[in-house]
Each structure stands twice: as structure tokens, then as C-alpha cells.
C-alpha atoms as a PDB file:
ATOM      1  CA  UNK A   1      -0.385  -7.854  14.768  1.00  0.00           C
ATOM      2  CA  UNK A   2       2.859  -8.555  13.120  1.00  0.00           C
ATOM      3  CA  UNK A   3       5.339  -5.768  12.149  1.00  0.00           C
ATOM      4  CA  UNK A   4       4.913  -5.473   8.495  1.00  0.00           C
ATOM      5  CA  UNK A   5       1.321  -5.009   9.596  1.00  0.00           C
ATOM      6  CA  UNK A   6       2.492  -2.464  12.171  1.00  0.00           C
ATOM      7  CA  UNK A   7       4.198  -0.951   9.827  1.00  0.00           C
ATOM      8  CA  UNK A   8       1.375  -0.557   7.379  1.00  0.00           C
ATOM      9  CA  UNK A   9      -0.933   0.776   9.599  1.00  0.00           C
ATOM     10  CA  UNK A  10       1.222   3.363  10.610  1.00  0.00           C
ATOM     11  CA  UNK A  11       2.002   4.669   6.633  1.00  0.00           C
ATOM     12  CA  UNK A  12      -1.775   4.141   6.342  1.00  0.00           C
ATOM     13  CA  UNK A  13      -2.851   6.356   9.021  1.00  0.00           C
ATOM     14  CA  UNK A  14      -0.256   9.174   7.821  1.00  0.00           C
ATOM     15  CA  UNK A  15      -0.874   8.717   4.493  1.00  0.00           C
ATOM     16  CA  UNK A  16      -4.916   9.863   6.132  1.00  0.00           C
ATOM     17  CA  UNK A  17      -3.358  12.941   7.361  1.00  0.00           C
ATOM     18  CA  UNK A  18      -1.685  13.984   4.355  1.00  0.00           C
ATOM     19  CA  UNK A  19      -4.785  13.635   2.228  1.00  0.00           C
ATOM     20  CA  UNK A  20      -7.346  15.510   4.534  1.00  0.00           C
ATOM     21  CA  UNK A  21      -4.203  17.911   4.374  1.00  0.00           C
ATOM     22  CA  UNK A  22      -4.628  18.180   0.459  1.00  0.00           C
ATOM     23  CA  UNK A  23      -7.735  18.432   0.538  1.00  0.00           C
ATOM     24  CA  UNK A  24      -6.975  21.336   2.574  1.00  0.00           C
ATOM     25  CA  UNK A  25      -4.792  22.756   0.377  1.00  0.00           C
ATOM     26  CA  UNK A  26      -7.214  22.718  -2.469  1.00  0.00           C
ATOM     27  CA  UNK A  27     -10.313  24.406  -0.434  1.00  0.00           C
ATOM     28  CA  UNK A  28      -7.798  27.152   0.398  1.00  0.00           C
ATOM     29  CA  UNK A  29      -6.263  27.674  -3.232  1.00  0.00           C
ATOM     30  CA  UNK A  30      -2.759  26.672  -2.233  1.00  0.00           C
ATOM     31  CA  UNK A  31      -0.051  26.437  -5.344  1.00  0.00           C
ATOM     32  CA  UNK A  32      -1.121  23.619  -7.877  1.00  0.00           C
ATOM     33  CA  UNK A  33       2.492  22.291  -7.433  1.00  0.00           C
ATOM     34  CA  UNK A  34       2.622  22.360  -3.552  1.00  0.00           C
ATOM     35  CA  UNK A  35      -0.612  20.136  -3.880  1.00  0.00           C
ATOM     36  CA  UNK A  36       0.681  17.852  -6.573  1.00  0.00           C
ATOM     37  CA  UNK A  37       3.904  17.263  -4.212  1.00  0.00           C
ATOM     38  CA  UNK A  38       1.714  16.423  -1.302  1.00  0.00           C
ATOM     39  CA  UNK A  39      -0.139  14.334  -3.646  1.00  0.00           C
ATOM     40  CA  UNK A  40       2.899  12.428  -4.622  1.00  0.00           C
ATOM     41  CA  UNK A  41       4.095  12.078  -1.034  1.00  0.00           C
ATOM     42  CA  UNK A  42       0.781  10.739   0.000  1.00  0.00           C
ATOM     43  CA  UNK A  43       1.033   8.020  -3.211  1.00  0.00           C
ATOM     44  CA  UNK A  44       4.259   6.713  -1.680  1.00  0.00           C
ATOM     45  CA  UNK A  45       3.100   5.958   1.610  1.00  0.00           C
ATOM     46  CA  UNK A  46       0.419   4.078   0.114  1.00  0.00           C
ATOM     47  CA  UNK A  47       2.790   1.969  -2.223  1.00  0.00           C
ATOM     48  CA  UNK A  48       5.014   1.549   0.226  1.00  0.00           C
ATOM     49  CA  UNK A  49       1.591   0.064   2.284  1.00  0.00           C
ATOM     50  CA  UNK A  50       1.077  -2.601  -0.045  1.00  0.00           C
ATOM     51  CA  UNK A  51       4.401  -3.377  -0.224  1.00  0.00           C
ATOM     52  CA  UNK A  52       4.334  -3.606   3.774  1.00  0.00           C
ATOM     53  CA  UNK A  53       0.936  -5.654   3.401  1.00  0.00           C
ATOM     54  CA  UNK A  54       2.025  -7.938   0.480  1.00  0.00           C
ATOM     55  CA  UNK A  55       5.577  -9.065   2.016  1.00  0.00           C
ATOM     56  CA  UNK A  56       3.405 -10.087   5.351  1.00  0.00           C
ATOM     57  CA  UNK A  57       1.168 -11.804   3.295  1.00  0.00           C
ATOM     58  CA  UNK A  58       3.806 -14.091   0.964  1.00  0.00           C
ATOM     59  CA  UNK A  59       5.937 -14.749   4.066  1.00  0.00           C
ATOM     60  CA  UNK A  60       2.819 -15.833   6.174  1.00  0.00           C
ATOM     61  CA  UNK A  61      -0.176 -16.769   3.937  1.00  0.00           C
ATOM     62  CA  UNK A  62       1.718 -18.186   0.883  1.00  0.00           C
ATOM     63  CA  UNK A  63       4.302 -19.910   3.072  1.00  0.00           C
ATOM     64  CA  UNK A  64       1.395 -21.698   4.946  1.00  0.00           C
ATOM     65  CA  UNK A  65      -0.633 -22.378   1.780  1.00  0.00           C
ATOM     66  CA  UNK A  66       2.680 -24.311   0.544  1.00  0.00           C
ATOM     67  CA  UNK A  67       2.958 -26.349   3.706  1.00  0.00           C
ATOM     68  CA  UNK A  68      -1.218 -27.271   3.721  1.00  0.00           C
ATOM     69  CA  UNK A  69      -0.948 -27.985  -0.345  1.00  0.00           C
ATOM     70  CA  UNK A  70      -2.484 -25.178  -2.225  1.00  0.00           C
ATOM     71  CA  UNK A  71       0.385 -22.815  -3.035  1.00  0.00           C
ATOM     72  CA  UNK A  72      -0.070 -22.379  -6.827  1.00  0.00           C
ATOM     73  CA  UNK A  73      -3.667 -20.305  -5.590  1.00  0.00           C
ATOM     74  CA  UNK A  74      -1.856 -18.190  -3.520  1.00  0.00           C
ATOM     75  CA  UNK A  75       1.064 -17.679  -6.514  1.00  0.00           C
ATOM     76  CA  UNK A  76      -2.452 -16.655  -9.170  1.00  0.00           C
ATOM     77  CA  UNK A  77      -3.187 -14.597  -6.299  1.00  0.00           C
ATOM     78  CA  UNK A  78       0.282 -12.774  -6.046  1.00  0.00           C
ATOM     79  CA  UNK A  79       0.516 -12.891  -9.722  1.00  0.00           C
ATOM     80  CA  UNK A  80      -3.089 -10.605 -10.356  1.00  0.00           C
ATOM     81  CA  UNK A  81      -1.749  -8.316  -7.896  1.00  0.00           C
ATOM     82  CA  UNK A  82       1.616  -7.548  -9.594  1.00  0.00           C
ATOM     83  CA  UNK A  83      -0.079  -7.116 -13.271  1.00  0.00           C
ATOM     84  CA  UNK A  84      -2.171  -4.540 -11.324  1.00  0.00           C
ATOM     85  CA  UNK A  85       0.611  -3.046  -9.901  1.00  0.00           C
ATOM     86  CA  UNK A  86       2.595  -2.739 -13.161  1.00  0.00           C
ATOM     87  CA  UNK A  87      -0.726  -1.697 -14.698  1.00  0.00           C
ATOM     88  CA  UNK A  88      -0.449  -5.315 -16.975  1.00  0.00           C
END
């Protein structure tokens, strides 16, 4: 497994923690805004996932589909991702 990947995996699994924390939180009526803050913590380990996940995938996946021929799916593919990501 590559580091990007790694790296991933490792936000993913905290970003686990964090939400069984939440939930947590919520089942023992913690503050509104201390939950929303772990909330918003947990979000940015998941962004920050993809982010890990997507840059592993354009520097391996698209840069092999450009060597074998059949970049421009791999760009559509990119491309959906992004309008989902800016909510496009």
C-alpha cells in the first residue's frame, strides 16, 4: 500500500473513533456545540481522506490510463468527482 493510501487509512480509522465518540456524546446529552465541533473535526478527516485517496489515484491510475491510451475516461472520472465535491 502506497503512502497516500497509508495515509488515508489512518484519517479513516480516526475519523471511526471520533464518530462512535459523537455518537457518544449525543446518548449522554453532551453540549449541542461540543457535538457539532466533533462533528466538524470528524468532516475534515474525511475530506482530507479523499483528498489522500484522489491524489493516489490521478498520480497512479490516471497517469497509467495516459500511457495505455484511455486518459480522457479517467479525466470524466476526475471531473464527476469534483462537481460532487463542489456540490455542481
Amino acid at each position: 500500500m502506497n503512502t497516500q493510501k497509508n495515509q488515508a487509512l489512518q484519517a479513516l480509522k480516526t475519523s471511526k473513533g471520533q464518530i462512535e465518540a459523537i455518537i457518544n456524546m449525543i446518548e449522554d446529552g453532551r453540549y449541542c456545540v461540543d457535538v457539532s465541533n466533533q462533528i466538524i473535526a470528524a468532516q475534515s478527516l474525511l475530506k482530507k481522506a479523499n483528498l489522500l485517496i484522489l491524489q493516489q489515484h490521478m498520480e497512479h491510475c490516471v497517469t497509467e490510463a495516459f500511457e495505455h491510451g484511455n486518459g480522457k475516461e479517467k479525466i470524466s472520472e476526475i471531473m464527476q468527482i469534483l462537481a460532487k465535491l463542489t456540490n455542481k
